[in-house]
N, C-alpha and C. Protein backbone atom coordinates (compact mmCIF):
# COMPACT_ATOMS: atom_id res chain seq x y z
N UNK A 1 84.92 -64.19 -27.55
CA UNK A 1 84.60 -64.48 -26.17
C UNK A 1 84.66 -65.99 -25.97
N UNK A 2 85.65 -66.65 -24.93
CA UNK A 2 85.60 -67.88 -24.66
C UNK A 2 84.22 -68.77 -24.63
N UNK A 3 84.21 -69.75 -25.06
CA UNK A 3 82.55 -70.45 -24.47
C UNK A 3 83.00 -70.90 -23.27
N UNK A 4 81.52 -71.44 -21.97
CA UNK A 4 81.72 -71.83 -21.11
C UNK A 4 82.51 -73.42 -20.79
N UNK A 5 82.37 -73.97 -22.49
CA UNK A 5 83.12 -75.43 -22.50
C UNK A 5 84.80 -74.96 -22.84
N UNK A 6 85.17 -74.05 -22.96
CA UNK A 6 86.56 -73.72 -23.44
C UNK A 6 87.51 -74.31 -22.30
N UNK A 7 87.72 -74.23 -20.97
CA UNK A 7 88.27 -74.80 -19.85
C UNK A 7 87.96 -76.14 -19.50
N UNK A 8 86.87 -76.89 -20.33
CA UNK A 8 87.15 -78.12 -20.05
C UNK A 8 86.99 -78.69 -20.85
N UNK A 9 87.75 -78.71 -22.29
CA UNK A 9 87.79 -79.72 -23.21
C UNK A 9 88.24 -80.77 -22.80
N UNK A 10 89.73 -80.49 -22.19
CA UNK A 10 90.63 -81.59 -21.88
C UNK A 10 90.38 -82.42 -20.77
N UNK A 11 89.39 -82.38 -19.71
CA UNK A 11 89.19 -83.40 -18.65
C UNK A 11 87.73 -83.97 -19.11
N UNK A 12 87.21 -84.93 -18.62
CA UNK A 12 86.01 -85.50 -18.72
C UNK A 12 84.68 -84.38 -18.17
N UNK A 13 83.62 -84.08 -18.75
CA UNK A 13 82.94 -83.32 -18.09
C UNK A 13 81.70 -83.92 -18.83
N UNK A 14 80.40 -83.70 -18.44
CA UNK A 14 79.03 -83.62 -18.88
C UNK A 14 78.31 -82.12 -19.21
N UNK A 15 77.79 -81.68 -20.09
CA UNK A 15 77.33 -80.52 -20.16
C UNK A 15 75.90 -80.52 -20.63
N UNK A 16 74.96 -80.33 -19.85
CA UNK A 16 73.51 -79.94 -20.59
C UNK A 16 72.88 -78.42 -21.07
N UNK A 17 72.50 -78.05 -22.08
CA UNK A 17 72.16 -76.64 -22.45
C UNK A 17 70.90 -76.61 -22.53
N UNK A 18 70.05 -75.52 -22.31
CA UNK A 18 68.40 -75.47 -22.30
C UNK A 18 68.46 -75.55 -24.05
N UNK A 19 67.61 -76.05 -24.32
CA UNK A 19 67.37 -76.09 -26.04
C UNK A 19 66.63 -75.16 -26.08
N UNK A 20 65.40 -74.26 -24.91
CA UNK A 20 65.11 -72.98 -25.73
C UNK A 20 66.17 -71.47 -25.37
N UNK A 21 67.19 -71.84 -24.81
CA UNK A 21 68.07 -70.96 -24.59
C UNK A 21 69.37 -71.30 -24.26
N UNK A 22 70.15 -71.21 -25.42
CA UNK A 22 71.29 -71.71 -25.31
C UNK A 22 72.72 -71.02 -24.11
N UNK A 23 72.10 -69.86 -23.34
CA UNK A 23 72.79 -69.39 -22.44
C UNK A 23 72.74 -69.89 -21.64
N UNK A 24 72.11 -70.98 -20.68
CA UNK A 24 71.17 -71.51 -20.17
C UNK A 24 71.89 -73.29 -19.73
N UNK A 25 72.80 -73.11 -18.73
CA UNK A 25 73.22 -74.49 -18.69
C UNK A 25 73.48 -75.06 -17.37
N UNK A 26 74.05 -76.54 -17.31
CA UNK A 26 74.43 -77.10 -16.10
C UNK A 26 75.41 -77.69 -16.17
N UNK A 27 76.75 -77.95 -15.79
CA UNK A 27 78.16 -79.09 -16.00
C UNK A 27 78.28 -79.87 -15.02
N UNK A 28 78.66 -80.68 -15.43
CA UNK A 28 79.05 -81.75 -14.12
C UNK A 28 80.50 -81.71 -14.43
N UNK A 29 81.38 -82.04 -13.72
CA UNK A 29 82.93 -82.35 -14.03
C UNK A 29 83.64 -82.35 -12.30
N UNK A 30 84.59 -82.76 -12.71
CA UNK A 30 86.01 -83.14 -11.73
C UNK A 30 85.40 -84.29 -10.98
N UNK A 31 84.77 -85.55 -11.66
CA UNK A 31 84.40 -86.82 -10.91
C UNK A 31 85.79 -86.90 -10.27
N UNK A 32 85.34 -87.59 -9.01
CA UNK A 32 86.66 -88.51 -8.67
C UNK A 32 86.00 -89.85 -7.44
N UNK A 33 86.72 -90.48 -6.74
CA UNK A 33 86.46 -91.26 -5.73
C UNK A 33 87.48 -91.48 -5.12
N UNK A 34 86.68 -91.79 -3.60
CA UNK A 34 87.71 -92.72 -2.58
C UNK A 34 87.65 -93.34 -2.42
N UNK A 35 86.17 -94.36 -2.69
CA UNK A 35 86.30 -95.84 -2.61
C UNK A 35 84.98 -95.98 -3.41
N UNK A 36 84.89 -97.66 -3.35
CA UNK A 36 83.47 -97.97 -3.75
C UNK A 36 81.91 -97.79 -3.85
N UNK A 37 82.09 -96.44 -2.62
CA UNK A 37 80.82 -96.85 -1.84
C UNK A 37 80.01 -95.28 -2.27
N UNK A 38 81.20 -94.41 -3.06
CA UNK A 38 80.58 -92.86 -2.90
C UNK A 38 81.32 -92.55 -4.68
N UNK A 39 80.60 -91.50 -5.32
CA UNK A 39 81.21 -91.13 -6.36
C UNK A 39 81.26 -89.31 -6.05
N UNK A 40 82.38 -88.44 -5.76
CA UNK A 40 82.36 -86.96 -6.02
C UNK A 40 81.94 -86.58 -7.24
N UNK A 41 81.59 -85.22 -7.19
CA UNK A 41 81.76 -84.26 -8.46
C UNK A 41 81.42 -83.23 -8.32
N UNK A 42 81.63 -81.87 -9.20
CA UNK A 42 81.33 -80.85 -9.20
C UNK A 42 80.49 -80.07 -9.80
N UNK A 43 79.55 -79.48 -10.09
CA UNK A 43 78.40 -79.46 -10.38
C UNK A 43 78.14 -77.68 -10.74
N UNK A 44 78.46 -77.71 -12.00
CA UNK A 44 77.83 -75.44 -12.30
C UNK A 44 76.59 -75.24 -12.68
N UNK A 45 76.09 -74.23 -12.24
CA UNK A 45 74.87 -73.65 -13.34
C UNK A 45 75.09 -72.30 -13.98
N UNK A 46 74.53 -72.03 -15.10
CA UNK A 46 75.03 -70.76 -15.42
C UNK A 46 73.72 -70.22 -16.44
N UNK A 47 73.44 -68.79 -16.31
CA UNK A 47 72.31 -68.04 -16.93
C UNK A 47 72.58 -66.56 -17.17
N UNK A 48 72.45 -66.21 -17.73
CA UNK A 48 72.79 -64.40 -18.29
C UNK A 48 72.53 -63.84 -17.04
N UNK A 49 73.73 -63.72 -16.23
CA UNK A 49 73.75 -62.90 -14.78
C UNK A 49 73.94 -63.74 -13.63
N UNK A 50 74.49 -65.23 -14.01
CA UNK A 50 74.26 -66.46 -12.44
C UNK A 50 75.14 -67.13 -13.43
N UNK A 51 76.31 -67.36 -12.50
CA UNK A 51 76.70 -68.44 -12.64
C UNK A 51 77.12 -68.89 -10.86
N UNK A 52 77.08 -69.99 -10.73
CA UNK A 52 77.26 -71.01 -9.54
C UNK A 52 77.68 -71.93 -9.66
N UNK A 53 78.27 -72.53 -8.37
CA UNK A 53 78.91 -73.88 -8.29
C UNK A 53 79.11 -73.91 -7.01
N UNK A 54 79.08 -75.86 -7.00
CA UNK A 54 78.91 -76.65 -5.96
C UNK A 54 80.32 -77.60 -6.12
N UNK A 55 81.49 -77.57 -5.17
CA UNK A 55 82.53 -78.30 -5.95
C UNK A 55 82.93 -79.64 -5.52
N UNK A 56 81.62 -80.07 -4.64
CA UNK A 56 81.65 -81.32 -4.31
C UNK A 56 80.55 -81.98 -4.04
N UNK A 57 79.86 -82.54 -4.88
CA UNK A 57 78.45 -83.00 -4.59
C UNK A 57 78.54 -84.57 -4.43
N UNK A 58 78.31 -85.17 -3.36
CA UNK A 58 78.31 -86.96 -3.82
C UNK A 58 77.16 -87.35 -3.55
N UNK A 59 77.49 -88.63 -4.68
CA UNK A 59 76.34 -89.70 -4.77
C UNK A 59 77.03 -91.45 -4.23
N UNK A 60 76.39 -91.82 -3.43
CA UNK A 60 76.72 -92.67 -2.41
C UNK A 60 75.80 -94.37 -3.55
N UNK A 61 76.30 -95.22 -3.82
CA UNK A 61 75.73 -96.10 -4.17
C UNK A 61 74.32 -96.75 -3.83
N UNK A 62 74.39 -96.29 -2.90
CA UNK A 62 73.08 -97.24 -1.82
C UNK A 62 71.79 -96.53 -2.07
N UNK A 63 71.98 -95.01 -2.97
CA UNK A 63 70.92 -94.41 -2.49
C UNK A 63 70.52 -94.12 -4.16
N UNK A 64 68.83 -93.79 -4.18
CA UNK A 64 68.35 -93.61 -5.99
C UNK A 64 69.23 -92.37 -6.14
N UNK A 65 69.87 -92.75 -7.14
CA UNK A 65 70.72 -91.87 -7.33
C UNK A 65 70.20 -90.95 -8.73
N UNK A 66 70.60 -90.18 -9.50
CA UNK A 66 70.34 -89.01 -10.45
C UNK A 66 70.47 -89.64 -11.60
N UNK A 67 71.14 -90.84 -12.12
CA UNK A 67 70.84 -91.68 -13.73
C UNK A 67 69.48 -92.01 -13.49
N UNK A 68 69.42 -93.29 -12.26
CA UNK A 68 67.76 -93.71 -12.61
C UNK A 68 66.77 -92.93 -12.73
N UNK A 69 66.60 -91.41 -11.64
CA UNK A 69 65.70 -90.50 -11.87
C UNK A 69 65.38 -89.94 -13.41
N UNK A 70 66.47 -89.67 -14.08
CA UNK A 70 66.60 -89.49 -15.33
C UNK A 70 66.11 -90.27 -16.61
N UNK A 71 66.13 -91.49 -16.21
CA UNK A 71 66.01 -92.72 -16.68
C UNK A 71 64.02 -92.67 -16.89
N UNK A 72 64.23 -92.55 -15.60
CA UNK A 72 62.43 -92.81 -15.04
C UNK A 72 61.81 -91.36 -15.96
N UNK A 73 62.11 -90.77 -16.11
CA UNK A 73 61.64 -89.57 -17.11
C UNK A 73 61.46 -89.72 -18.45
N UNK A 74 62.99 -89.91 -18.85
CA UNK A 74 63.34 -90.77 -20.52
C UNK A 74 61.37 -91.59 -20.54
N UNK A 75 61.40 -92.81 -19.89
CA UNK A 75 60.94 -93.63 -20.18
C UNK A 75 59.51 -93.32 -19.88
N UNK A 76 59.40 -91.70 -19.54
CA UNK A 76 58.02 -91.68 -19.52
C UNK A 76 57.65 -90.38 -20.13
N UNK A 77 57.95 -90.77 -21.35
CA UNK A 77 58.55 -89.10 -22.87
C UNK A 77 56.54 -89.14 -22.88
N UNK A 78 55.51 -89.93 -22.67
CA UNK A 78 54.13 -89.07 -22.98
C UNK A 78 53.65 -88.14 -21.79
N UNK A 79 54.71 -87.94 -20.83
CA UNK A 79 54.33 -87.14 -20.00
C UNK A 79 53.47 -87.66 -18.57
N UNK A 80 53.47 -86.75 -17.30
CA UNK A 80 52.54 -87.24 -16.60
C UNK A 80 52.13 -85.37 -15.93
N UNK A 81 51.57 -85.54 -14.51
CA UNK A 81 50.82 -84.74 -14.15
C UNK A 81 51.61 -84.05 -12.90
N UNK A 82 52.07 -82.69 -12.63
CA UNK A 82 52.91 -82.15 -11.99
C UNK A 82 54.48 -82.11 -11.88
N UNK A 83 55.07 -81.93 -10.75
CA UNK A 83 56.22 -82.53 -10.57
C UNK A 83 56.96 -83.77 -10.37
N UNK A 84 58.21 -84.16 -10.38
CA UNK A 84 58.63 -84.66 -9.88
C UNK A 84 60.35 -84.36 -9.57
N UNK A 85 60.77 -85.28 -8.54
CA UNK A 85 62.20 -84.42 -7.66
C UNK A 85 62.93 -85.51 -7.37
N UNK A 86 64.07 -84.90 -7.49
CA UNK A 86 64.93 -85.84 -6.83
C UNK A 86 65.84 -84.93 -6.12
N UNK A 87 66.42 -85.63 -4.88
CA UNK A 87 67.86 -84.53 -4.62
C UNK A 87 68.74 -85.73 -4.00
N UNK A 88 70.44 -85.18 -3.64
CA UNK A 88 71.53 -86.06 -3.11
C UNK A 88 71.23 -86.01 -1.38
N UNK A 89 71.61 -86.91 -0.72
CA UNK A 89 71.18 -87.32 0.63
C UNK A 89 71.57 -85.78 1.17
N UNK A 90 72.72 -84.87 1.03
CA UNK A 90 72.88 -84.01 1.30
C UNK A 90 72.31 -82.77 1.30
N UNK A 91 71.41 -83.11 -0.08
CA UNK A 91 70.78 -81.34 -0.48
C UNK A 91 71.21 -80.94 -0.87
N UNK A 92 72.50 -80.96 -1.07
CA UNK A 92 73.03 -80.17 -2.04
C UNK A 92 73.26 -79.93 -3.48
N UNK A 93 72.55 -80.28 -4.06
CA UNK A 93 71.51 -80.78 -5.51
C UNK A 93 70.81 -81.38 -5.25
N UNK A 94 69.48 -80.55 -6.06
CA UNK A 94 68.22 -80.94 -6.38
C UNK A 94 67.97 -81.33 -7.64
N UNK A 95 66.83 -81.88 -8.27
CA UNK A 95 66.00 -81.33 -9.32
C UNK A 95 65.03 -81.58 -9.68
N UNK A 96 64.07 -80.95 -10.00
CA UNK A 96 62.80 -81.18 -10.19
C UNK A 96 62.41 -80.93 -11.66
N UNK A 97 61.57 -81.99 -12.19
CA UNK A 97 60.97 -81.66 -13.35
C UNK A 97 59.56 -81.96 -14.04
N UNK A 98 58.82 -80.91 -14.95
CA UNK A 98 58.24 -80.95 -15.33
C UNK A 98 57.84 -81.62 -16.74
N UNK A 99 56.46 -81.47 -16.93
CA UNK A 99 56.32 -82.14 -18.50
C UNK A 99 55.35 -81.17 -19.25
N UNK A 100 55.41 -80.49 -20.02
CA UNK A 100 54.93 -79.64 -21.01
C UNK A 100 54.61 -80.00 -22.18
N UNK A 101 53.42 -79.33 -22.74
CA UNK A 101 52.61 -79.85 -24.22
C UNK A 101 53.46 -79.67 -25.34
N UNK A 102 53.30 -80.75 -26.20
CA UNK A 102 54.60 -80.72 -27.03
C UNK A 102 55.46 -81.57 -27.04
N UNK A 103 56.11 -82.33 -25.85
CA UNK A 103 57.17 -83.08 -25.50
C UNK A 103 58.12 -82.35 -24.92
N UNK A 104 58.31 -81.77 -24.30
CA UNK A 104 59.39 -81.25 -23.53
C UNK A 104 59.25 -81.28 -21.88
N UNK A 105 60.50 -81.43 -21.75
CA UNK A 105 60.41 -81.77 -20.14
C UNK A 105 61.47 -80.60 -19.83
N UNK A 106 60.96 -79.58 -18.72
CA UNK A 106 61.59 -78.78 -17.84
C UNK A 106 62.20 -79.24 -16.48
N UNK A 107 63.76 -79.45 -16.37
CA UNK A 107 64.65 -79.74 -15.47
C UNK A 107 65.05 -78.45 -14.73
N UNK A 108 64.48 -77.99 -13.46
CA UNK A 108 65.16 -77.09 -12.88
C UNK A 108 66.01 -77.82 -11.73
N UNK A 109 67.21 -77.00 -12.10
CA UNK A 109 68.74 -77.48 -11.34
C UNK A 109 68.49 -76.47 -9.71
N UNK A 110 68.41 -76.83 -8.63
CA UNK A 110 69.00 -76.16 -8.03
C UNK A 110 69.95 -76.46 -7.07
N UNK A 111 71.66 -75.92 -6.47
CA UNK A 111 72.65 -76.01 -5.69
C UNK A 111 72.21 -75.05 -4.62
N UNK A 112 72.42 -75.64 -3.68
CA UNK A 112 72.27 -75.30 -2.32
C UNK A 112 73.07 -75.97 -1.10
N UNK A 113 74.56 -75.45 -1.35
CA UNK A 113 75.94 -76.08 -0.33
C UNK A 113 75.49 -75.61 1.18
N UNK A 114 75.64 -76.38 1.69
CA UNK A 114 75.34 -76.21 3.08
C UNK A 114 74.09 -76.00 3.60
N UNK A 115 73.19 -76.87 2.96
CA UNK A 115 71.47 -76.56 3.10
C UNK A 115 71.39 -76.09 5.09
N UNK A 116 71.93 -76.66 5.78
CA UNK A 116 71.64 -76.66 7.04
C UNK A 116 72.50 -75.27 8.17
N UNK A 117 73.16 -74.92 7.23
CA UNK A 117 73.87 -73.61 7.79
C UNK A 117 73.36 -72.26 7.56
N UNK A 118 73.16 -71.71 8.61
CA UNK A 118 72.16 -70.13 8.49
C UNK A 118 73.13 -69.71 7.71
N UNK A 119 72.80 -68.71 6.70
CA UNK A 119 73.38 -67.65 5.74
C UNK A 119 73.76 -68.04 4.35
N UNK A 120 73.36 -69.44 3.90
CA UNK A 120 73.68 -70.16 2.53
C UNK A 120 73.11 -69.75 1.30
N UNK A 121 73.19 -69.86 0.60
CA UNK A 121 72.44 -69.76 -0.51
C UNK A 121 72.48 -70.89 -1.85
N UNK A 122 71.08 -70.40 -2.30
CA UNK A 122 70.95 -71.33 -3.69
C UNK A 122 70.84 -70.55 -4.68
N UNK A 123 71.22 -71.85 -5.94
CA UNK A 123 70.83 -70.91 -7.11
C UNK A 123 70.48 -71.72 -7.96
N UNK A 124 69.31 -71.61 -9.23
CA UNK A 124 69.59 -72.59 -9.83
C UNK A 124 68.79 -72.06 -11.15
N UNK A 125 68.56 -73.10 -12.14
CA UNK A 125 68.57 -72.67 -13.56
C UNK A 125 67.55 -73.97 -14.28
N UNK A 126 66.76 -73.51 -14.91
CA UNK A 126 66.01 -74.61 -15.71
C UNK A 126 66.23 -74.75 -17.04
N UNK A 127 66.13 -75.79 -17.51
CA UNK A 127 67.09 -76.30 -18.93
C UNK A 127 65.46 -77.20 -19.53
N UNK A 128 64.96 -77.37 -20.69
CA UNK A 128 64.24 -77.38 -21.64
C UNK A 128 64.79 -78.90 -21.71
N UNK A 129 64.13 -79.90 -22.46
CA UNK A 129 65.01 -80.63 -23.31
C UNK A 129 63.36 -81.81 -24.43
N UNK A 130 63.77 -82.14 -25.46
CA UNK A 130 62.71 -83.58 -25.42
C UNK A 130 62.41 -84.29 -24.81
N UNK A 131 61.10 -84.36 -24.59
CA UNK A 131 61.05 -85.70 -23.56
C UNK A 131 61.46 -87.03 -24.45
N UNK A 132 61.44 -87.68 -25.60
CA UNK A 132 62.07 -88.73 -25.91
C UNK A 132 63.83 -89.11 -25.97
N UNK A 133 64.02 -89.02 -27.13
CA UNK A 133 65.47 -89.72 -27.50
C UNK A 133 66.67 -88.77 -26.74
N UNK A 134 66.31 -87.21 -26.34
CA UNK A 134 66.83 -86.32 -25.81
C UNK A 134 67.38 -86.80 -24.52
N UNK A 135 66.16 -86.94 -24.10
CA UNK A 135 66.10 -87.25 -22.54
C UNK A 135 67.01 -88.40 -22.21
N UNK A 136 66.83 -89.94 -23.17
CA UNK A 136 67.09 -91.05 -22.85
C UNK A 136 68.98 -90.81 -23.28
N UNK A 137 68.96 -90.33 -24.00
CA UNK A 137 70.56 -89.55 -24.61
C UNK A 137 71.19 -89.08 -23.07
N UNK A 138 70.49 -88.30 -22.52
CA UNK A 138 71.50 -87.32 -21.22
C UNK A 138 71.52 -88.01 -20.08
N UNK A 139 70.44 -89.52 -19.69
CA UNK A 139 70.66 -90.16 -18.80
C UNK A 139 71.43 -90.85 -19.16
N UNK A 140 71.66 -91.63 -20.01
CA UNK A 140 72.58 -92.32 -20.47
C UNK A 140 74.32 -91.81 -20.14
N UNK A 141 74.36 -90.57 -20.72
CA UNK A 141 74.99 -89.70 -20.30
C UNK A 141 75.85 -89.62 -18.99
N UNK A 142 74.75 -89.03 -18.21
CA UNK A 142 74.82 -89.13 -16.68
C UNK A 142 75.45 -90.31 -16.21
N UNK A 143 74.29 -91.03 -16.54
CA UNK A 143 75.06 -92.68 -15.92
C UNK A 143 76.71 -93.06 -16.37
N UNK A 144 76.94 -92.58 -17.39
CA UNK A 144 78.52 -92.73 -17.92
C UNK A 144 79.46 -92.25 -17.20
N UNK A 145 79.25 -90.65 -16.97
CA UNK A 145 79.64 -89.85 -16.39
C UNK A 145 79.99 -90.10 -14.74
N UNK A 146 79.02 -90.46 -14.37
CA UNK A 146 79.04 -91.24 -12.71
C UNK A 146 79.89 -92.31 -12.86
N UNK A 147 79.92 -93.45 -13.70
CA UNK A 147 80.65 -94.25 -13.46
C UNK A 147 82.20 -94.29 -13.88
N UNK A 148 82.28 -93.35 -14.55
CA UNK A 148 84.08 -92.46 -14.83
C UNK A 148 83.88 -92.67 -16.36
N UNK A 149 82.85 -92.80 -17.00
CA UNK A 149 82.77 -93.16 -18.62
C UNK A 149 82.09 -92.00 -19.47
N UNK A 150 82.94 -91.46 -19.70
CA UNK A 150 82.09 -89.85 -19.99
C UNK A 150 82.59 -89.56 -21.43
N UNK A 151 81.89 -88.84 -22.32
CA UNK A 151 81.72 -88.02 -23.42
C UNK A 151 81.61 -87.12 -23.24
N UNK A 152 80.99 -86.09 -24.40
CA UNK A 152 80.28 -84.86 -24.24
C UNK A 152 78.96 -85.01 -24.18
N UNK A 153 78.43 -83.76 -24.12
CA UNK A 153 77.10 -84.11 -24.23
C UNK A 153 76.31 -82.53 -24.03
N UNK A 154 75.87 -82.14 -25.47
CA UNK A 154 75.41 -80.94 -25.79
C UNK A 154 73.73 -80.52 -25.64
């Protein structure tokens, strides 16, 4: 059976997997741009029975964008108290995450294209990860990824 990375070895993509369930993921891929001021991309989630996608999500320079949020997590691996969220000016990615005993931080993804149009839908998927070197690893990541400088990332 193909894996879900089998179709995109060959282009640049980002991939995060829940570490307590490896069925359990999110991709970023098909960056592109039109100018300076905005970065595209496309954005899956996928879970035993859901998979989804968003095939154009942007992040506009001007605005806190999804590395620093990431960043701001990394750098706070002893945890704090509830949630916290971020989403794109659009809505159309979210995410919110938690901090759990142990070190782990819960990222739930959710896509929601066309937040403002009656009959849309969302879907989304929560992914596990360390709150230390894990964390600071996939923003890093991210941030690469946004700026057209991408690896993998398991």
């Amino acid at each position: 059976m193909p894996s879900p990375d089998d179709e995109f070895d060959a282009q640049a993509c980002m991939t995060i997997r829940c570490q307590d369930n490896l069925s359990v993921g999110v991709r970023f891929h098909n960056r592109f741009s039109f100018d300076e001021d905005s970065v595209h991309y496309a954005v899956e989630v996928w879970a035993p029975g859901l998979a989804a996608s968003v095939d154009e999500v942007v992040a506009w320079v001007w605005d806190s964008g999804l590395a620093p949020f990431l960043e701001e997590l990394a750098a706070d691996y002893r945890g704090w108290d509830g949630a916290r969220s971020w989403q794109t000016n659009d809505r159309d990615l979210s995410v919110s995450a938690v901090f759990r005993s142990g070190g782990h931080i819960g990222l739930t993804w959710v896509l929601r294209p066309w937040p403002d149009i009656a009959g849309g839908w969302s879907a989304s998927v929560t992914t596990w990860r360390e709150a230390g070197e894990q964390m600071t690893s996939f923003a890093a990541e991210i941030r690469h990824f946004l700026a057209g400088e991408v690896g993998h990332a398991r």
